[in-house]
Protein backbone atom coordinates (compact mmCIF):
# COMPACT_ATOMS: atom_id res chain seq x y z
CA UNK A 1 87.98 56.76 108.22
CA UNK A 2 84.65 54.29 107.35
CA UNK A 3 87.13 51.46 108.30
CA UNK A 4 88.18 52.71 111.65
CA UNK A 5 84.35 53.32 112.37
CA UNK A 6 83.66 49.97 111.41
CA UNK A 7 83.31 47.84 114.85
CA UNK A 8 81.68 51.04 116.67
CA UNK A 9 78.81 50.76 113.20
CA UNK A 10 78.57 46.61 113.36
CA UNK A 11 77.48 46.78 117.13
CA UNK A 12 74.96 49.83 116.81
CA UNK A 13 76.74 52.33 118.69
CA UNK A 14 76.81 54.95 115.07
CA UNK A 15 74.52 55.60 112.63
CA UNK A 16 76.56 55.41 109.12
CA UNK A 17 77.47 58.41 108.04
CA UNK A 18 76.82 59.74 104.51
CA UNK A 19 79.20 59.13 101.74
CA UNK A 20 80.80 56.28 104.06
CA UNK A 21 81.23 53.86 101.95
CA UNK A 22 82.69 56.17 99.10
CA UNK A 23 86.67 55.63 98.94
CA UNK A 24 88.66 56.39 101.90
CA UNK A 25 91.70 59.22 101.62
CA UNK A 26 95.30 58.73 101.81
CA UNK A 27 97.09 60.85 104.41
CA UNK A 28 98.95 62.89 101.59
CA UNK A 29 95.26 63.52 99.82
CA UNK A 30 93.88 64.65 102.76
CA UNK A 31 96.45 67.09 103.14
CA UNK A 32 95.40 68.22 99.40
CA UNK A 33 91.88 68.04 100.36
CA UNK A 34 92.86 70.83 103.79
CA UNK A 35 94.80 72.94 101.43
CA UNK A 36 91.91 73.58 99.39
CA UNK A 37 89.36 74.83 102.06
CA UNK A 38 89.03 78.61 102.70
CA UNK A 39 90.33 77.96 105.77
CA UNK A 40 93.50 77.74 104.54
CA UNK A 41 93.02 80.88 102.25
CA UNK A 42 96.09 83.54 103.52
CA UNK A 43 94.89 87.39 104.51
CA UNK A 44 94.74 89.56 101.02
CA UNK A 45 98.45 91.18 100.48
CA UNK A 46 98.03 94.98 100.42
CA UNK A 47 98.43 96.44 97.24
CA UNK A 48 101.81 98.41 97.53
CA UNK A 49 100.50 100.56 94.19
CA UNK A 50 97.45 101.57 95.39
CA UNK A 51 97.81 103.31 99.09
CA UNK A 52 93.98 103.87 98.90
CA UNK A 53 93.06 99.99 98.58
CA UNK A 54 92.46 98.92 101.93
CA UNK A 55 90.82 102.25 102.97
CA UNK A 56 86.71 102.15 104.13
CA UNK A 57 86.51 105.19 102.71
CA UNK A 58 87.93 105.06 99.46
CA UNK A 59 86.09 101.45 99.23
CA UNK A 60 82.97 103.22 100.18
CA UNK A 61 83.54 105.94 97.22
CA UNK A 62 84.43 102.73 94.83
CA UNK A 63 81.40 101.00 95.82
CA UNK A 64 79.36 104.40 94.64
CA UNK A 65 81.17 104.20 91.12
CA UNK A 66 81.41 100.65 90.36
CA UNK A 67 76.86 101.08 90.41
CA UNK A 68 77.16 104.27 89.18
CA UNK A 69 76.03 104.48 85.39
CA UNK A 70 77.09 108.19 84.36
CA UNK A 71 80.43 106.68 84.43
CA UNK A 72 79.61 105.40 80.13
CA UNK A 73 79.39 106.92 77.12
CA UNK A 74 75.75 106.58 76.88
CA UNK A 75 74.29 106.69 80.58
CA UNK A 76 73.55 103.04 80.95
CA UNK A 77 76.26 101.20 82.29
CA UNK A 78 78.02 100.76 84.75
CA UNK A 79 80.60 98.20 86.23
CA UNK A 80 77.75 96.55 87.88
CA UNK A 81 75.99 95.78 84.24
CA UNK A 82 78.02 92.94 83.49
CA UNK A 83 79.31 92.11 87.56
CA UNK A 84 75.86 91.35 88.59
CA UNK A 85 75.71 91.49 92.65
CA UNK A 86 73.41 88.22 92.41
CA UNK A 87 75.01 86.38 90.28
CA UNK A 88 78.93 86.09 91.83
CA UNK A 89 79.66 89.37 90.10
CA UNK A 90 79.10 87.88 86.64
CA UNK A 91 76.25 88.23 84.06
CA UNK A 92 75.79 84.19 82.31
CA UNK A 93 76.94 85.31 79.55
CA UNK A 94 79.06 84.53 76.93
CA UNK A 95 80.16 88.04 76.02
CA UNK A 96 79.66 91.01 78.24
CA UNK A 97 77.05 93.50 76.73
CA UNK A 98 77.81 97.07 77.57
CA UNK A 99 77.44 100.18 74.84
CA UNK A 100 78.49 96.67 72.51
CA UNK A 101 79.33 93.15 72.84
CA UNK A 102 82.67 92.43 74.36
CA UNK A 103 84.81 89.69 72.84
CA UNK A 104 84.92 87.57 76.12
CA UNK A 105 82.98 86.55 79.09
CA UNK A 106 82.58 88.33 82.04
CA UNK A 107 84.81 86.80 84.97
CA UNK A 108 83.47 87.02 88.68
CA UNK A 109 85.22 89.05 91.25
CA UNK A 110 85.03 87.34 94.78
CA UNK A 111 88.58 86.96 95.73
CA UNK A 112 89.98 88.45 92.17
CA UNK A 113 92.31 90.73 93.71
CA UNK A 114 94.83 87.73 95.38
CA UNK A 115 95.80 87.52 91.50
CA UNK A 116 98.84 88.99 90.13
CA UNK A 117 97.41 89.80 86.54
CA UNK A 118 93.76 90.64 85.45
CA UNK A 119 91.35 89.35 82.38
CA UNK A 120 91.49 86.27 80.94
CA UNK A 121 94.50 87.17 79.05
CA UNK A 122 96.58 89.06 82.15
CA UNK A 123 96.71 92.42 80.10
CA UNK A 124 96.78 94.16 83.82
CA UNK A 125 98.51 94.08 86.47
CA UNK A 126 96.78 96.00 89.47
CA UNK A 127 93.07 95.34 90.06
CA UNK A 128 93.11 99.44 89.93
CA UNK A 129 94.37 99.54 86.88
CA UNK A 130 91.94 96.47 85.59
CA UNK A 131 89.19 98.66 86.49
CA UNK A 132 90.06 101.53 84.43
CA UNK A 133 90.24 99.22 81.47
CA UNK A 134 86.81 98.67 80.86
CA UNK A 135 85.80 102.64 80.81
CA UNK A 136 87.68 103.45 78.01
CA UNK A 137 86.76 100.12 75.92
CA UNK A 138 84.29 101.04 73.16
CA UNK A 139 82.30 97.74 73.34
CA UNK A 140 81.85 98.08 77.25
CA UNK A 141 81.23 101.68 78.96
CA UNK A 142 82.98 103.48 76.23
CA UNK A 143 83.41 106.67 77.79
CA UNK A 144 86.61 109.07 77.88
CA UNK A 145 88.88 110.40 80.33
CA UNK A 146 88.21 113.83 79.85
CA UNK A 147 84.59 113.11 80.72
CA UNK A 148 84.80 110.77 83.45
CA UNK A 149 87.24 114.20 85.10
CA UNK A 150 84.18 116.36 84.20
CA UNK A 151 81.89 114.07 86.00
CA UNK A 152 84.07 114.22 89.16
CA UNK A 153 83.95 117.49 89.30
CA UNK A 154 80.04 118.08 88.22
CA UNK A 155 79.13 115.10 90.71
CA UNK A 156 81.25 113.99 92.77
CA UNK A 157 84.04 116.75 94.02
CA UNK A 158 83.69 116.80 97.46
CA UNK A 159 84.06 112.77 98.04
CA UNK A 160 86.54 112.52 95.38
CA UNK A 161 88.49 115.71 97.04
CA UNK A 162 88.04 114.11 100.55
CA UNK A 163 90.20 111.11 99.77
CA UNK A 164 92.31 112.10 96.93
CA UNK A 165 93.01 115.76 97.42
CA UNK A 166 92.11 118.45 95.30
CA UNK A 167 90.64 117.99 91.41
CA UNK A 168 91.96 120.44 88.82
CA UNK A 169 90.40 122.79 87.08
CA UNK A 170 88.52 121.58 84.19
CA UNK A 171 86.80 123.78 82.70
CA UNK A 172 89.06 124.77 79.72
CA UNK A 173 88.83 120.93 79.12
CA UNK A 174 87.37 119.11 75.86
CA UNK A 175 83.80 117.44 77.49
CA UNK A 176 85.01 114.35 76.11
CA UNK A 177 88.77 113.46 74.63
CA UNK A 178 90.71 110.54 75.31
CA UNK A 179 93.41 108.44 73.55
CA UNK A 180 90.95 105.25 72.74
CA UNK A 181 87.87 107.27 72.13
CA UNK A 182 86.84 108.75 68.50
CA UNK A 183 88.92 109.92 66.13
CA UNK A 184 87.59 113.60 67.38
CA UNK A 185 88.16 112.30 70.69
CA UNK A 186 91.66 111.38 70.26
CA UNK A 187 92.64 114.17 68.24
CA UNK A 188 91.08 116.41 70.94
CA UNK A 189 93.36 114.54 73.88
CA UNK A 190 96.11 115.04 71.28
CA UNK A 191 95.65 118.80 71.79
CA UNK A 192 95.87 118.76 75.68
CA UNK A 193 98.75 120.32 76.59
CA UNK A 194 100.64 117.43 78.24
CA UNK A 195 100.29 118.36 82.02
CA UNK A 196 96.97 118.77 81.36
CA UNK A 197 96.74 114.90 80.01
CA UNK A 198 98.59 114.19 82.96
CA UNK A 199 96.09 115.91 85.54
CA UNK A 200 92.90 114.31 83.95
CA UNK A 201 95.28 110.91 83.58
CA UNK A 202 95.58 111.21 87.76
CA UNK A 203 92.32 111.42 88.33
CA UNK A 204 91.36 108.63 86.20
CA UNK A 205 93.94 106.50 87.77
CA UNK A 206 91.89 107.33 91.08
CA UNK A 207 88.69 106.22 89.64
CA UNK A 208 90.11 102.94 89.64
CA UNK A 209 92.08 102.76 93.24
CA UNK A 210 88.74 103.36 94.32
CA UNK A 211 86.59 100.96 92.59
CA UNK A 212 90.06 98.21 93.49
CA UNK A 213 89.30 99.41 96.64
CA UNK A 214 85.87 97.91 96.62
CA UNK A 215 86.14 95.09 94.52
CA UNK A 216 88.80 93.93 97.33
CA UNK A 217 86.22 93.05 99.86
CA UNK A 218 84.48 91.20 97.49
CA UNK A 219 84.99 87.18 99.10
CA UNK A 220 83.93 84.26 98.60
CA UNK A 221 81.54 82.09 100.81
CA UNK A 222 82.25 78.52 102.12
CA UNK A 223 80.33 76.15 100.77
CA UNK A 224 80.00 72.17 102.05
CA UNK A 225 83.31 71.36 100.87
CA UNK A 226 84.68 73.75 102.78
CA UNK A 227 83.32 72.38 105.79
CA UNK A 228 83.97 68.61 104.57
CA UNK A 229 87.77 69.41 103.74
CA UNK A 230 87.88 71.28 107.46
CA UNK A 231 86.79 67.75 108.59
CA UNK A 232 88.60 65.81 106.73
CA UNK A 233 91.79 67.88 107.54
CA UNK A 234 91.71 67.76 110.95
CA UNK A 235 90.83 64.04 111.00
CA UNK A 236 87.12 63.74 111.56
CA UNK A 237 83.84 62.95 110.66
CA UNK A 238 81.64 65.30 108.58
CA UNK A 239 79.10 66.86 109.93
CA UNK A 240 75.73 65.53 107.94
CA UNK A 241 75.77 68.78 106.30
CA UNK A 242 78.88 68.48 105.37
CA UNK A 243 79.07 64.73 104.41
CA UNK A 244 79.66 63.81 100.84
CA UNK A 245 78.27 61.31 98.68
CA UNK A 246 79.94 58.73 97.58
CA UNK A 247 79.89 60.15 94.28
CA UNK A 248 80.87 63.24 95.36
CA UNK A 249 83.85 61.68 97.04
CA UNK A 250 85.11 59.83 94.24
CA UNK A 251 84.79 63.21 92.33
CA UNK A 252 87.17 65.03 94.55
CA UNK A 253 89.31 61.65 94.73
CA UNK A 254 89.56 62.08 91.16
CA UNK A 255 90.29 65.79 91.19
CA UNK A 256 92.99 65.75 92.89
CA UNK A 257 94.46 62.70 91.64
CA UNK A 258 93.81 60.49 87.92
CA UNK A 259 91.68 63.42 86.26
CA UNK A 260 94.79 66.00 87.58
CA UNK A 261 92.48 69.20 87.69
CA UNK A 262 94.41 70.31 90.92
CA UNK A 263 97.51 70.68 88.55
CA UNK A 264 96.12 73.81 87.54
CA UNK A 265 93.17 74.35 89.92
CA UNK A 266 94.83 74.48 93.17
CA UNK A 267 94.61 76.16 96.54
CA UNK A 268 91.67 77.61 98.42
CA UNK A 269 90.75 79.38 95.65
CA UNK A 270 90.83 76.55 93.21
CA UNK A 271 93.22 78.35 90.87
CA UNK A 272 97.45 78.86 90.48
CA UNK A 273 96.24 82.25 88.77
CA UNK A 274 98.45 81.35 85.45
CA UNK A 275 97.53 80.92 81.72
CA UNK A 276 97.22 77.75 80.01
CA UNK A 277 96.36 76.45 76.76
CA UNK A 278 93.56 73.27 77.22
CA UNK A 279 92.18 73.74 73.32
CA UNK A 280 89.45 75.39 73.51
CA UNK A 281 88.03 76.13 70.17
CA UNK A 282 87.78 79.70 69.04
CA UNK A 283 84.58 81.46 68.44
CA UNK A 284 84.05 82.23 64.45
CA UNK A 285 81.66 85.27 65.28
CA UNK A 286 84.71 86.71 67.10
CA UNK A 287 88.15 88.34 65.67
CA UNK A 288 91.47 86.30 66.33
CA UNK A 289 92.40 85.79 69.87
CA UNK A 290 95.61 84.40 71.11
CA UNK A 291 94.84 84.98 74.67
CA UNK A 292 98.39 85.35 77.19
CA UNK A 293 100.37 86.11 74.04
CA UNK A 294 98.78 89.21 73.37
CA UNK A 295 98.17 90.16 76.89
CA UNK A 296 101.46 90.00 77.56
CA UNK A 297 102.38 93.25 75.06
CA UNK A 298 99.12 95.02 76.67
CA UNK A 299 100.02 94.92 80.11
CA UNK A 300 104.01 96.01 78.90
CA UNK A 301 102.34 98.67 76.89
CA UNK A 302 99.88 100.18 79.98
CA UNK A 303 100.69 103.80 81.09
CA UNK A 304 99.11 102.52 84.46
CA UNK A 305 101.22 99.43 84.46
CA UNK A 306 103.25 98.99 88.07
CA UNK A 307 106.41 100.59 85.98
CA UNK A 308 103.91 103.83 85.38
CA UNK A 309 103.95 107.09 87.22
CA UNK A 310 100.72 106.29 88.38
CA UNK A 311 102.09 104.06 91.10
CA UNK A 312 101.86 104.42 94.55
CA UNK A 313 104.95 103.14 96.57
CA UNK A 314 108.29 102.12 94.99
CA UNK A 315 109.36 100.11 91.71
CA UNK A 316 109.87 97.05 94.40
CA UNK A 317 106.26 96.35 94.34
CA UNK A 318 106.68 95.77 89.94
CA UNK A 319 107.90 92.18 90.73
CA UNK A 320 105.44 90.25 88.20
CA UNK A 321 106.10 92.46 85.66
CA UNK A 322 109.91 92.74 85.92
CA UNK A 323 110.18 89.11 85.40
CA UNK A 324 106.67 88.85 82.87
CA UNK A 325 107.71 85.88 80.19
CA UNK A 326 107.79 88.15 77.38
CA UNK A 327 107.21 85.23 74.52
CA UNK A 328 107.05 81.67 73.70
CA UNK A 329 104.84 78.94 72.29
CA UNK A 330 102.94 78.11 75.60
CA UNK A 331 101.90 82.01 76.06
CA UNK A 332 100.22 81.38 72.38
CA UNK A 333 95.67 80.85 73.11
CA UNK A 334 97.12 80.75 76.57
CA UNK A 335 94.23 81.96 79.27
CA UNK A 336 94.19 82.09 82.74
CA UNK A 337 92.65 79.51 85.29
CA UNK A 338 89.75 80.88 86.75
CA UNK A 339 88.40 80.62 90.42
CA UNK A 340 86.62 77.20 90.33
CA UNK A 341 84.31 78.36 93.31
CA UNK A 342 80.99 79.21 92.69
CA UNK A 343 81.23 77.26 88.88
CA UNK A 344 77.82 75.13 88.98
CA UNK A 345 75.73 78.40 89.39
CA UNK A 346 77.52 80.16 86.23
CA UNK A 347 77.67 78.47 83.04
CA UNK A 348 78.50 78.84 80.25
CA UNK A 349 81.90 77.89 80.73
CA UNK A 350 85.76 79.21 79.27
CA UNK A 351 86.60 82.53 78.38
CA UNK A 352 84.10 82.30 75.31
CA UNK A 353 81.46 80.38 76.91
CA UNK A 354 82.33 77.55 74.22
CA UNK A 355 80.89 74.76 77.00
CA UNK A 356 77.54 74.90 78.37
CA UNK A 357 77.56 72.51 81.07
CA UNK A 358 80.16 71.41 83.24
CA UNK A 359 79.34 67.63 81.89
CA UNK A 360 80.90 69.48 78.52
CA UNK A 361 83.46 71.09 79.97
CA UNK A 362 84.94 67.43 82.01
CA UNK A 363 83.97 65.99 78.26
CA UNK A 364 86.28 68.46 76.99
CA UNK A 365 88.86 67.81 79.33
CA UNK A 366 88.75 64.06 79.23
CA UNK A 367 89.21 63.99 75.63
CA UNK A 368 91.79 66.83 75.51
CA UNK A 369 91.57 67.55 71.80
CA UNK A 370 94.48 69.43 69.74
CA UNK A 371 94.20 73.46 70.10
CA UNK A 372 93.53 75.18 66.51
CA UNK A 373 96.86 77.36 67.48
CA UNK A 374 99.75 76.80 70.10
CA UNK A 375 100.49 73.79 72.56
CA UNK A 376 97.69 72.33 74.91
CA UNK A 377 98.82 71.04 77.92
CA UNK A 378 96.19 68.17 78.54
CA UNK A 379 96.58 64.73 77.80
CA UNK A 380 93.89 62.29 77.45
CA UNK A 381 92.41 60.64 80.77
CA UNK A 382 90.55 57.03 80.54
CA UNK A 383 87.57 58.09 82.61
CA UNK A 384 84.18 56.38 82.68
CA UNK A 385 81.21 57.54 82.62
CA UNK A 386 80.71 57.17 86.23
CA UNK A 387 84.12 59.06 86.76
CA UNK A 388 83.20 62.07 84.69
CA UNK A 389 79.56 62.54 86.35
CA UNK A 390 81.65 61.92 89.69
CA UNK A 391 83.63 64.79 88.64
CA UNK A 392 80.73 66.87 87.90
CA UNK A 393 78.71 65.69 91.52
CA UNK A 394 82.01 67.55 92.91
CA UNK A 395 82.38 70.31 91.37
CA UNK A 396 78.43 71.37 92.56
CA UNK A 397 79.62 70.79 96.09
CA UNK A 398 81.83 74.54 95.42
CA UNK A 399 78.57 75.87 95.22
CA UNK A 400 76.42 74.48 97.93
């Protein structure tokens, strides 16, 4: 581009633009570069298992329970605890506090439902049944299904009836049983008759279609790339809002080339949504974790998995988890890619928050040391110390 500008700059009729100098693009990486932009991002597929997912009003109702606090054991959390609004539905932290610590860190949600499994491990497979997840996990809202169906009824009956149809009665109920509560608490839910289990189990399963239902219109925002790769794809010159540094050039040159991040980080939403082992160390505070090799026996195991009764629509929509790989070496500390946009503005970084800064994290990368268990798939890349801060000038352009 700089070269064909070159006569037009020498006799004064342009001003330079910024970044000009930085390499020029080959027609095949500017193709790259225009598949990454939200522009190229396809409409969100409906949700075949949830009927209720593209609905304003159940998004509406799943707005009001994703902020709403009563749905935890103790009161004080809610969904929106750890998915902060202001901070790209995450918290900064390295665990998720709720009643406890959780184990992992708290992904963000702005385009999370174009994935086909959920977590860093892919233990779901509907965003609906993602949410439900968390309610019932005693270091998050720990709460139980019995009195999430009380609260319905006590709080919420005519909105919940509205959408869903009528809630059943109740009132012979345990206030609080549930298969992953306390022992009390399970052995209560063990006493349920079992269309009873299966009535509260409904309206559980609706909690969550409604809270998918919101979480769906969560998007992301274009940022400067965006409007650089827009640009660059349709062969002109950046805007000076838009124009990159030369830095931040070579970053993306390397991104999608010598460092090979868009191997794995790909597509508008800078991620293939799979699970991949890049050694990242463990944390010793925290029990074993073995990431997509243990997810994969959750998600096979969920009574609100796509092969569940809790399904909307037919066993057609159960693709992913017809054909799940069911073992192997590469599913072993295996975690999933996550969205790269938005990443300067929420360290720390992996599913532990082992990194701190994204200079670690390209550190990390670049050296691409062995994994304490399973395969990694990186391989050492020569690249200066220019390259790697080029990387990093890059990467803060997903956030500007």
């Amino acid at each position: 581009m700089c070269r064909r500008l070159a006569l037009l700059l020498a006799f004064g009729f342009l001003a330079l633009p910024a970044g000009c100098d930085g390499p020029d693009f080959s027609e095949p990486e500017k193709a790259t570069i225009a598949s990454l932009s939200l522009s190229a991002l396809k409409p969100l597929p409906p949700d075949p298992t949830n009927k209720y997912a593209d609905k304003p009003g159940p998004a509406a109702f799943g707005a009001t329970l994703f902020f709403e606090q009563r749905l935890s054991r103790d009161g004080n959390v809610a969904c929106s605890t750890c998915h902060m609004i202001d901070r790209q539905f995450q918290d900064d932290r390295p665990f998720g506090v709720g009643v406890g610590e959780s184990n992992r860190r708290t992904m963000p949600l702005a385009g999370v439902a174009y994935g086909p499994w959920f977590f860093w491990d892919g233990r779901r497979d509907s965003l609906w049944a993602q949410a439900l997840t968390p309610l019932e996990d005693q270091n998050e809202h720990a709460g139980t299904r019995t009195a999430y169906a009380h609260l319905m009824v006590r709080e919420f009956k005519t909105r919940y009836e509205r959408i869903f149809g009528p809630l059943p009665d109740v009132s012979a109920l345990p206030a609080s049983a549930g298969p992953l509560g306390t022992a009390a608490e399970q052995a209560a839910w063990a006493a349920m008759a079992a269309d009873q289990r299966e009535k509260v189990d409904t309206v559980f399963a609706n909690i969550g279609k409604a809270i998918a239902a919101f979480e769906r219109t969560i998007t992301h925002a274009p940022t400067r790339f965006d409007r650089f790769a827009n640009a660059v794809g349709a062969g002109q010159t950046p805007e000076t809002d838009a124009a990159f540094s030369d830095e931040e050039a070579l970053g993306l040159k390397l991104f999608i080339g010598k460092a090979r991040c868009s191997t794995c980080h790909n597509g508008p939403r800078f991620t293939d949504e799979s699970f991949h082992n890049t050694g990242v160390p463990p944390v010793d505070s925290k029990p074993p974790d073995l990431g997509r090799q243990t997810g994969v026996s959750e998600v096979l195991a969920d009574p609100f998995n796509c092969f569940g009764r809790f399904r909307d629509g037919g066993e057609q929509a159960c693709g992913e988890l017809r054909h799940i790989v069911r073992d192997g070496p590469e599913l072993r500390r295996a975690y999933k890619t996550p969205s790269l946009r938005g990443v300067a503005d929420r360290p720390p970084y992996m599913h532990t928050g082992q990194f701190a800064t994204l200079e670690d994290v390209v550190a990390h990368y670049a050296a691409a040391p062995r994994p304490v268990e399973g395969t990694s798939e990186l391989q050492p890349l020569r690249l200066s110390d220019r390259e790697k801060a080029a990387l990093v000038a890059f990467l803060r352009t997903l956030s500007e």
